[in-house]
Protein backbone atom coordinates (compact mmCIF):
# COMPACT_ATOMS: atom_id res chain seq x y z
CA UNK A 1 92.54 74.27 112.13
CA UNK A 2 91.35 77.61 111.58
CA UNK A 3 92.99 80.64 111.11
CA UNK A 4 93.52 83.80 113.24
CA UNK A 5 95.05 87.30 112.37
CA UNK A 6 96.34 89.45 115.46
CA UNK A 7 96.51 92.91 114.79
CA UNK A 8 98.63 95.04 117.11
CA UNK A 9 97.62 98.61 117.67
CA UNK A 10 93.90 99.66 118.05
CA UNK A 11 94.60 103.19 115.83
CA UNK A 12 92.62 103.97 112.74
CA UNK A 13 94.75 101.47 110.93
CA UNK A 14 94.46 98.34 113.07
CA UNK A 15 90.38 97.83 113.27
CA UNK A 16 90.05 98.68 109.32
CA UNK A 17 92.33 95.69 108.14
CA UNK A 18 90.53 93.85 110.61
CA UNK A 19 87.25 94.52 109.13
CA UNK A 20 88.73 94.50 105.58
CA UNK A 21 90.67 90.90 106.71
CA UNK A 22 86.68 89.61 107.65
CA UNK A 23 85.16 90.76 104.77
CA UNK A 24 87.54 88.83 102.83
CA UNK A 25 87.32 85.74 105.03
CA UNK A 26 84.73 85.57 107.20
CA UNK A 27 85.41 82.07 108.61
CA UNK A 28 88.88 84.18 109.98
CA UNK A 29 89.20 84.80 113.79
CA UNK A 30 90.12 88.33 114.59
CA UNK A 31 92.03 89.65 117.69
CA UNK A 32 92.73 93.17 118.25
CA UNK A 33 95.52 93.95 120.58
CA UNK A 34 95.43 97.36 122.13
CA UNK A 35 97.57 98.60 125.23
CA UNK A 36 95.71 101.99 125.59
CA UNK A 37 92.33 102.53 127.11
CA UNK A 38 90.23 102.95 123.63
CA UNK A 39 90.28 101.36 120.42
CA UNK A 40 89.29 104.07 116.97
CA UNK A 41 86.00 102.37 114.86
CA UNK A 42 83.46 103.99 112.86
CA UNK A 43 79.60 103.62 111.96
């Protein structure tokens, strides 16, 4: 089975522990839920 992290909110905050959750686990699926128009990244 593998394993998936939802993160709620597309802020600053959500797409960083995303990337930081991958980095640890790369195998780990990755949702981001956002209910506005954009989600924040970086370069």
């Amino acid at each position: 089975m593998k394993k998936r992290l939802v993160v709620v909110g597309g802020g600053a905050g959500g797409p960083s522990a995303a990337a930081k959750a991958k980095r640890v686990d790369p195998e780990l699926e990755v949702i981001i839920l956002e209910g506005g128009e954009h989600v924040s990244f970086s370069a």
